[in-house]
C-alpha atoms as a PDB file:
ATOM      1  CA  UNK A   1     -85.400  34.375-101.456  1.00  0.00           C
ATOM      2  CA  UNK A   2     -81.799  33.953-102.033  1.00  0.00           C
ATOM      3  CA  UNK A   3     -79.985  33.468 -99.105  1.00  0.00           C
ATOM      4  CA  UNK A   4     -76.322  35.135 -98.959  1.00  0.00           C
ATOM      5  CA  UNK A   5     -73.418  33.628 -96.887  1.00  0.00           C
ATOM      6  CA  UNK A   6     -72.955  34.720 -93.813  1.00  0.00           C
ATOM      7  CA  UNK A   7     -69.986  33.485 -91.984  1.00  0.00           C
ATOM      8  CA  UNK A   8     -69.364  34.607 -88.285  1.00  0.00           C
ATOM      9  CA  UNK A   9     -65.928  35.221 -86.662  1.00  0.00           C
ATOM     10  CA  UNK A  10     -63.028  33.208 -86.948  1.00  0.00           C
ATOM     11  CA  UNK A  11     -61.353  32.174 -83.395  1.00  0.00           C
ATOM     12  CA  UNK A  12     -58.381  33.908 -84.660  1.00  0.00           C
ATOM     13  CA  UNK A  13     -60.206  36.735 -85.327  1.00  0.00           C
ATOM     14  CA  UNK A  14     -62.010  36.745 -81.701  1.00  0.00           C
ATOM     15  CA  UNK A  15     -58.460  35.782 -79.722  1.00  0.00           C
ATOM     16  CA  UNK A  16     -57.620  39.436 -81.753  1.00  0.00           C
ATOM     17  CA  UNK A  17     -60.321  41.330 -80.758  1.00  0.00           C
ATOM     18  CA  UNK A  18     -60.720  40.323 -77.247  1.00  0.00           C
ATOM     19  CA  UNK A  19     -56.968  40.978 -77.003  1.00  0.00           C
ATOM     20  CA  UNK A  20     -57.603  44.696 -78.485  1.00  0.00           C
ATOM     21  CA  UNK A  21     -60.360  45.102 -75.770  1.00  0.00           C
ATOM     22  CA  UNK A  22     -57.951  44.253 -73.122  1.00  0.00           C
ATOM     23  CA  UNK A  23     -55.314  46.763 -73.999  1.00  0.00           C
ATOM     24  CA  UNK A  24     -58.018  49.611 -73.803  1.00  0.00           C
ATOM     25  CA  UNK A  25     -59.462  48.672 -71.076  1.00  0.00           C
ATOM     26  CA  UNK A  26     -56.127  48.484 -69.104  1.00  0.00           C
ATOM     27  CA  UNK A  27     -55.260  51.638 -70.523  1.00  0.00           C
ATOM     28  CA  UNK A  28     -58.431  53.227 -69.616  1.00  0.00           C
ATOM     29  CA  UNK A  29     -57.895  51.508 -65.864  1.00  0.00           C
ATOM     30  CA  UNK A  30     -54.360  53.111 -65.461  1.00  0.00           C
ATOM     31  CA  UNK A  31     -55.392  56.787 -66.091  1.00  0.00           C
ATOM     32  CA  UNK A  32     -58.414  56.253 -63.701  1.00  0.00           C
ATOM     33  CA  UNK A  33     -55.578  54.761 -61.112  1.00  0.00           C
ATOM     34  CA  UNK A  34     -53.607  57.337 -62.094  1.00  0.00           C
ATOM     35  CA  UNK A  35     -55.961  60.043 -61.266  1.00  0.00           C
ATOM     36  CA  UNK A  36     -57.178  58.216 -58.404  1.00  0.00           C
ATOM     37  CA  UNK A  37     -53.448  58.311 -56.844  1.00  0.00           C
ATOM     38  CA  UNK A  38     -53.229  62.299 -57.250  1.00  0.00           C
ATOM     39  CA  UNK A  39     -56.595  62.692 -55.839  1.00  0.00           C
ATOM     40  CA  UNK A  40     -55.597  60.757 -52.781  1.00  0.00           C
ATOM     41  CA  UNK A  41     -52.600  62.261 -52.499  1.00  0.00           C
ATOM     42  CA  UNK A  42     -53.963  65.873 -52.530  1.00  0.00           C
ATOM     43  CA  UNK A  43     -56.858  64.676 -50.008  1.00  0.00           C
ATOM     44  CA  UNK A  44     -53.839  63.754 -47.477  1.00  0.00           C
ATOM     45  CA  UNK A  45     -51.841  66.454 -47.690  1.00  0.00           C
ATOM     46  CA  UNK A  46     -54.764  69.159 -47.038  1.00  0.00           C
ATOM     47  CA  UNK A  47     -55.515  67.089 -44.365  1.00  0.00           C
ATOM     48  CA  UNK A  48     -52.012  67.295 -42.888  1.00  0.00           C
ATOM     49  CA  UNK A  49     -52.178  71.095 -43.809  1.00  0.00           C
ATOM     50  CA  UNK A  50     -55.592  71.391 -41.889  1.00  0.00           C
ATOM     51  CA  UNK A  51     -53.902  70.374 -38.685  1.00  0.00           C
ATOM     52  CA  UNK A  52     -50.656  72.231 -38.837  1.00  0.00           C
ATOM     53  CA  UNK A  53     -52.562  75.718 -39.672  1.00  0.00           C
ATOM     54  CA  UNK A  54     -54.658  74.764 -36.297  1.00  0.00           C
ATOM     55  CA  UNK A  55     -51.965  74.664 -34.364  1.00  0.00           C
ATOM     56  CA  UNK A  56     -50.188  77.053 -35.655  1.00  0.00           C
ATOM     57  CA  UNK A  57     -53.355  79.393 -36.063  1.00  0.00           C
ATOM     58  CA  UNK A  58     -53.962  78.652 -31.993  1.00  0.00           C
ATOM     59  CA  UNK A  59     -50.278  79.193 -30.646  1.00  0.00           C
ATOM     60  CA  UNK A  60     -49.470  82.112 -32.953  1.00  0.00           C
ATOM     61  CA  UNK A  61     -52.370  84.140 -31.645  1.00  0.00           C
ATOM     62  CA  UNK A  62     -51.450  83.558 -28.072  1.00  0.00           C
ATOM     63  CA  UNK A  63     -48.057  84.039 -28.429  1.00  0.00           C
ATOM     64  CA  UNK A  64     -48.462  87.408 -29.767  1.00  0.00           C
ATOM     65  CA  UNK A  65     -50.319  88.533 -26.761  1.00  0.00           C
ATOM     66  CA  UNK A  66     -47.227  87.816 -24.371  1.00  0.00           C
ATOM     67  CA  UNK A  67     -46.302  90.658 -21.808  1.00  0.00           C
ATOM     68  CA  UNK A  68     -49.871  92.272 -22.334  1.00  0.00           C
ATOM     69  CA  UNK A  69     -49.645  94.100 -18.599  1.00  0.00           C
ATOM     70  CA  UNK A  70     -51.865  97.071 -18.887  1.00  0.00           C
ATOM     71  CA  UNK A  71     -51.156  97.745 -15.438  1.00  0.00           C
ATOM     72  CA  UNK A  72     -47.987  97.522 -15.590  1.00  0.00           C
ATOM     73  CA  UNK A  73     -47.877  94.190 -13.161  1.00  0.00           C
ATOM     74  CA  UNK A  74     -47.792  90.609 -13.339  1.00  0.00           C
ATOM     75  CA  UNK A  75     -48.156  87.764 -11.056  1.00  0.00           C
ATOM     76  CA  UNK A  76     -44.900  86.169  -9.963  1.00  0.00           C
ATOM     77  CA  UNK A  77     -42.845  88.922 -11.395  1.00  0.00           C
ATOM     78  CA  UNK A  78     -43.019  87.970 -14.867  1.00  0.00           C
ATOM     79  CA  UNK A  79     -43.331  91.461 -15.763  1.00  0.00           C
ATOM     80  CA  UNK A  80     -39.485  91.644 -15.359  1.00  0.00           C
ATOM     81  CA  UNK A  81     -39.615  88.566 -18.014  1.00  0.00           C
ATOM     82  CA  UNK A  82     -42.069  90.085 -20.336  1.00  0.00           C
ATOM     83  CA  UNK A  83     -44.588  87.300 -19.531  1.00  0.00           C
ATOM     84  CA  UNK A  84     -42.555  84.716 -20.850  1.00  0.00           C
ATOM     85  CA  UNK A  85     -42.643  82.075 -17.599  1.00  0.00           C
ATOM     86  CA  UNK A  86     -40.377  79.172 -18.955  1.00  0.00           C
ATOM     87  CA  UNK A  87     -39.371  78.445 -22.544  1.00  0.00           C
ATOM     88  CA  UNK A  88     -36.877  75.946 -24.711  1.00  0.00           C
ATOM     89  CA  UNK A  89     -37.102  74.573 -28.097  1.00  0.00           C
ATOM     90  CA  UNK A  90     -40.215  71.827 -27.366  1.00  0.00           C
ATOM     91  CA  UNK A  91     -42.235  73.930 -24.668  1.00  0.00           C
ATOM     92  CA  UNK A  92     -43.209  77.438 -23.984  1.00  0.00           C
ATOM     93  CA  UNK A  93     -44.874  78.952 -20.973  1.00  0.00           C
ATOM     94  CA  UNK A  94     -46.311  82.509 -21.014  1.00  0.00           C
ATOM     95  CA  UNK A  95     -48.704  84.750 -19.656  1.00  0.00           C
ATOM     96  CA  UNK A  96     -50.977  87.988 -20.559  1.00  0.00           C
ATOM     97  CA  UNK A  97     -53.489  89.832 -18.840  1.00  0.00           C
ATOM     98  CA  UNK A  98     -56.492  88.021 -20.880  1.00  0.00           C
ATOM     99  CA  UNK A  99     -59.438  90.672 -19.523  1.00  0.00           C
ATOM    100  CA  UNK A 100     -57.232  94.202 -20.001  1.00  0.00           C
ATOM    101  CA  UNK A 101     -58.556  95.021 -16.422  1.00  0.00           C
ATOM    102  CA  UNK A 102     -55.007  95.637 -15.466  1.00  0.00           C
ATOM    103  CA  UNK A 103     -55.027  93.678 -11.744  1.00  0.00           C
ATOM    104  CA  UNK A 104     -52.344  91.601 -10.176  1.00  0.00           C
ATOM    105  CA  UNK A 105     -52.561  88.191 -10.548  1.00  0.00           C
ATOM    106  CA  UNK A 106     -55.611  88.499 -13.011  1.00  0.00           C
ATOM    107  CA  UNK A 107     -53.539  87.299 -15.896  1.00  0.00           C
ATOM    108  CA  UNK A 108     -53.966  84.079 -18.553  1.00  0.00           C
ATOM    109  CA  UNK A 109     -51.281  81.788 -18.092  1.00  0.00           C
ATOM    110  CA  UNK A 110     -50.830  79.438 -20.830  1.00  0.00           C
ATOM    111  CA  UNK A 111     -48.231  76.410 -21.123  1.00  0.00           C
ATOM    112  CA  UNK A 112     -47.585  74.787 -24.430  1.00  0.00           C
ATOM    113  CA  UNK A 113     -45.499  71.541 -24.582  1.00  0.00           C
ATOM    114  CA  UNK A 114     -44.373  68.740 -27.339  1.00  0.00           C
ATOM    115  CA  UNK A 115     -44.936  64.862 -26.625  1.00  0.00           C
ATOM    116  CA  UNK A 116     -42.817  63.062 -28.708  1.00  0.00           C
ATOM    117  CA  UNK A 117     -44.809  59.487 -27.223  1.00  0.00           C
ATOM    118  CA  UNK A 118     -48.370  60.597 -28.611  1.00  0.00           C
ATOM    119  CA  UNK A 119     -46.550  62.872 -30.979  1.00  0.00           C
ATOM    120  CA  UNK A 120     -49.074  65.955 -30.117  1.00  0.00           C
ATOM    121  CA  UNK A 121     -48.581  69.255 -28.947  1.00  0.00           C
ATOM    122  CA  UNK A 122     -50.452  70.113 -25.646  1.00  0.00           C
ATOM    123  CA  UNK A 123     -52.034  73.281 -23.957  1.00  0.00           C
ATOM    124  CA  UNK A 124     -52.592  73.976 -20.160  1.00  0.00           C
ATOM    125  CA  UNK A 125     -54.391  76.774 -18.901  1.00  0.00           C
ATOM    126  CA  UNK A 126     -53.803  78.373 -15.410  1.00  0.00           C
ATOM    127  CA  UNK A 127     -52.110  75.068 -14.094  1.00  0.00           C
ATOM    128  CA  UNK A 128     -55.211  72.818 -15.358  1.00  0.00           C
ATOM    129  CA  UNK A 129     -54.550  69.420 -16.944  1.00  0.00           C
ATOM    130  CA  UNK A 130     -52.909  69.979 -20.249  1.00  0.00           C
ATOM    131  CA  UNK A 131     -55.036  69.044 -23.284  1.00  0.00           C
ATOM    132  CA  UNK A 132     -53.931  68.239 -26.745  1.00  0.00           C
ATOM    133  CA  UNK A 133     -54.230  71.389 -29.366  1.00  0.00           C
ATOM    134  CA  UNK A 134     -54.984  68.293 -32.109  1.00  0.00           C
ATOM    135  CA  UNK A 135     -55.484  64.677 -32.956  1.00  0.00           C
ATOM    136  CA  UNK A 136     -52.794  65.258 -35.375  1.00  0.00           C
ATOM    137  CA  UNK A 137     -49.449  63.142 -35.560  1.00  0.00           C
ATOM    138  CA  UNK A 138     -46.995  65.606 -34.870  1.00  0.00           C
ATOM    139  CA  UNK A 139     -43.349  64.165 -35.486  1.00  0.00           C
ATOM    140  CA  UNK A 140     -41.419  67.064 -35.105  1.00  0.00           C
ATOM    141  CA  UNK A 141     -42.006  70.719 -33.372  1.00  0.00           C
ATOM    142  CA  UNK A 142     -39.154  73.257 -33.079  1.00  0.00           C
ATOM    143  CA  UNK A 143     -39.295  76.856 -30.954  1.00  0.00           C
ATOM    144  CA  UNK A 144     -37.046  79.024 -31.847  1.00  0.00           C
ATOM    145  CA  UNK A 145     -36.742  82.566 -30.199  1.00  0.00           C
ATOM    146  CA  UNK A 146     -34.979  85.991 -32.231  1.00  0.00           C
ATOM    147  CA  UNK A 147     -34.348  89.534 -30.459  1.00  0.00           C
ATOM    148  CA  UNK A 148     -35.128  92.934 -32.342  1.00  0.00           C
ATOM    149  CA  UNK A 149     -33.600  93.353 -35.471  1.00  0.00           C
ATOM    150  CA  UNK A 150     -31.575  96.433 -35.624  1.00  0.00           C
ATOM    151  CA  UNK A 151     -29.809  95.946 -38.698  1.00  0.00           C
ATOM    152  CA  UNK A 152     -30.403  94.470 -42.554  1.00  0.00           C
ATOM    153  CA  UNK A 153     -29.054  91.678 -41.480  1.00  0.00           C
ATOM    154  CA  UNK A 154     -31.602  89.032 -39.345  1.00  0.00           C
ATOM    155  CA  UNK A 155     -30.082  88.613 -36.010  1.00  0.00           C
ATOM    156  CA  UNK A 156     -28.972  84.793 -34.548  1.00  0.00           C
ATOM    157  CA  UNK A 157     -31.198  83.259 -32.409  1.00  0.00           C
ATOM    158  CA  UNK A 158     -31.109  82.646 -29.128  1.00  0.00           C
ATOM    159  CA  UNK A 159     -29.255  79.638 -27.830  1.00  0.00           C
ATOM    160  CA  UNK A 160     -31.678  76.951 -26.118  1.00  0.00           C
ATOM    161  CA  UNK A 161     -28.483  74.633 -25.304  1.00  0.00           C
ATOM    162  CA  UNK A 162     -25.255  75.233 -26.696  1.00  0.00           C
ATOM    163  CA  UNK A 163     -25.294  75.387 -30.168  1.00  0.00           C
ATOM    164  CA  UNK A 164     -28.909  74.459 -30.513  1.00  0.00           C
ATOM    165  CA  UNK A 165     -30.348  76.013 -32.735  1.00  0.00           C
ATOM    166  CA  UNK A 166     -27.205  76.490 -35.487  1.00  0.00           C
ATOM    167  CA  UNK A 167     -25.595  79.922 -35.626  1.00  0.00           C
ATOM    168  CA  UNK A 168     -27.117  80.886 -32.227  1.00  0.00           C
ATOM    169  CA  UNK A 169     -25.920  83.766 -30.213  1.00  0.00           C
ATOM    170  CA  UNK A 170     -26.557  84.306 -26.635  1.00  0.00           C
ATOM    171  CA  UNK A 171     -28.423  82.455 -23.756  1.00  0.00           C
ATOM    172  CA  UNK A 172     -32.359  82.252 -24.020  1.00  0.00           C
ATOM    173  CA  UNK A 173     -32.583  81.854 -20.319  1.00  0.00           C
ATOM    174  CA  UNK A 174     -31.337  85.162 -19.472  1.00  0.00           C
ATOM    175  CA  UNK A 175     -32.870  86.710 -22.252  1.00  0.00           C
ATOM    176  CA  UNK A 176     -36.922  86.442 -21.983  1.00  0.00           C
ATOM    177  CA  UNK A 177     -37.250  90.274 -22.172  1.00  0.00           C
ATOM    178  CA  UNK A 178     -35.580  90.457 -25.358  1.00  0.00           C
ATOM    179  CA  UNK A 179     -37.612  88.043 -26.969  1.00  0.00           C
ATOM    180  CA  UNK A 180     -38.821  90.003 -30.037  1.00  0.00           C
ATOM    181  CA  UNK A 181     -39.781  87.062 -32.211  1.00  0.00           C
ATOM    182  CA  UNK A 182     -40.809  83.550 -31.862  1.00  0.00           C
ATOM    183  CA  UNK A 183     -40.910  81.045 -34.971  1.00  0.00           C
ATOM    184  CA  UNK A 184     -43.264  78.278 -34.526  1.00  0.00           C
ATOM    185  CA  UNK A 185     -42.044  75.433 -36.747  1.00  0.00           C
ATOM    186  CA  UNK A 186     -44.455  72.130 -36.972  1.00  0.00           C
ATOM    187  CA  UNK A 187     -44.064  68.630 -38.856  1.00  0.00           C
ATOM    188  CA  UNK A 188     -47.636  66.813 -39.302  1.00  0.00           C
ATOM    189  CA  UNK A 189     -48.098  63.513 -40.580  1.00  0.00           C
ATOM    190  CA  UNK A 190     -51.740  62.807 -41.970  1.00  0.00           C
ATOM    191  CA  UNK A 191     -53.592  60.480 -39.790  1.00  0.00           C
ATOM    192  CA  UNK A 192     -55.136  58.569 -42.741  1.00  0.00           C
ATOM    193  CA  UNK A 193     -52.800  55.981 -44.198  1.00  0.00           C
ATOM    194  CA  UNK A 194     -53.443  54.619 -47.817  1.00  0.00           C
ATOM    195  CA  UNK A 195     -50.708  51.674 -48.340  1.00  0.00           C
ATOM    196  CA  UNK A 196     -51.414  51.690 -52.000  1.00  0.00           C
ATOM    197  CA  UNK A 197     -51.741  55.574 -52.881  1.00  0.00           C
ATOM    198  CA  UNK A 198     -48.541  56.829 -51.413  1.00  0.00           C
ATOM    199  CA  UNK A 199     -48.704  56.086 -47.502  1.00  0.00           C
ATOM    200  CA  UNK A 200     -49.435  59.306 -45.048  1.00  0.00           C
ATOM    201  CA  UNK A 201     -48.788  62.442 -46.009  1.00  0.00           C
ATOM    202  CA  UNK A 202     -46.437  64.363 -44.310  1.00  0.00           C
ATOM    203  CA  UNK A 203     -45.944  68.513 -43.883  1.00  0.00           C
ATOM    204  CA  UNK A 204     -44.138  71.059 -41.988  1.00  0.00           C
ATOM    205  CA  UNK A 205     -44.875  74.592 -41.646  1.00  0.00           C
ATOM    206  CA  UNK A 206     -43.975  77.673 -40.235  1.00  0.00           C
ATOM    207  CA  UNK A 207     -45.131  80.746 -38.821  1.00  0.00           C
ATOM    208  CA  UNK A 208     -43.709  84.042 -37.014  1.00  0.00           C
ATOM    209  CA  UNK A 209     -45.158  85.477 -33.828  1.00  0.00           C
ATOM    210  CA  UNK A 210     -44.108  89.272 -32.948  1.00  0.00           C
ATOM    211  CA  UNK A 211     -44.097  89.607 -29.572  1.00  0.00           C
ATOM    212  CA  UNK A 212     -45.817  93.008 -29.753  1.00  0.00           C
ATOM    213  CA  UNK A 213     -45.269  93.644 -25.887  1.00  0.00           C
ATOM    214  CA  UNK A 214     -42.512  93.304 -25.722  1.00  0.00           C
ATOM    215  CA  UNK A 215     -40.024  96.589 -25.147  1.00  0.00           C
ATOM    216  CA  UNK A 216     -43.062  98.320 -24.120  1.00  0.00           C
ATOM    217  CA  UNK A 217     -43.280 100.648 -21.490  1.00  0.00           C
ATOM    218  CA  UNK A 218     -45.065  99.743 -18.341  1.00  0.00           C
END
């Protein structure tokens, strides 16, 4: 049998190839990174989104049920106040008849507060030991409180502190009753922290409560 000349690859040839191989493969390694880095970062920001909409879920629904008096009264007079206790731009303190049975000093009070040292917000209940809503990082939370709108044009805030918030008009303090509005405004920082995909993820959200209460009759 006649045998035909083979030769095999050339070191030249080899150095090429391998060198070919190479490119693809880091090629194919920097759209998988790629898409590994979007995937990541998606994963962290729902996560961040998950614990704002909590919150804001939680407070919102409270909120909305300030003033509720179906009998017209309210423990420590806060029925003058519509059933907000204490308020400023980190901390809010209300109260609502919880059962609808109507009697004095029957009501749900509820205290909500920022701390900027474990960077939560908390919740107390009828004086109890205040308990975080979340074991988010939340590094920023803003209150700010609106009367009726009787115009086109959105009325200013109330004024926490002078000036505070921008464009504010009149003193919160001796306006609880005409409290129409309350807009819940929360920064949350993913817990989760991925150095090389982009850190923690960080959101803020917002959400209106109508005080729908308030200006009611008694």
């Amino acid at each position: 049998m006649e045998m035909r000349n083979q030769r095999g690859f050339t070191l030249a040839e080899l150095i090429v190839g391998m060198g070919l191989s190479l490119a693809v493969l880091a090629t194919v390694y920097g759209v998988f990174r790629s898409q590994t880095h979007t995937v990541k970062g998606q994963e962290k920001q729902l996560e961040a989104q998950e614990y704002a909409l909590n919150v804001l879920d939680i407070m919102v629904r409270e909120i909305r049920n300030t003033g509720y008096f179906p009998g017209g009264t309210a423990c420590g007079g806060t029925a003058s106040t519509a059933g907000i206790i204490a308020a400023d731009a980190a901390s809010l303190q209300i109260v609502y008849d919880s059962n609808a049975l109507g009697a004095a000093c029957n009501e749900l009070i509820i205290a909500y507060a920022y701390n900027s040292t474990t960077k939560n917000i908390t919740r107390a209940v009828n004086g109890a030991t205040a308990e975080p809503l979340t074991d988010a990082n939340v590094t920023a939370f803003q209150l700010t409180y609106y009367p009726q709108q009787t115009s086109s044009t959105a009325p200013s805030p109330f004024c926490v502190a002078t000036g505070n918030p921008s464009g504010c008009s009149g003193t919160l303090s001796s306006n609880y009753s005409a409290v129409k509005k309350i807009l819940v405004s929360i920064t949350v920082q993913a817990k989760s922290n991925d150095v090389d995909f982009g850190g923690q993820s960080t959101i803020t959200m917002s959400l209106n409560a109508d005080l729908r209460n308030h200006g009611l009759p008694s």
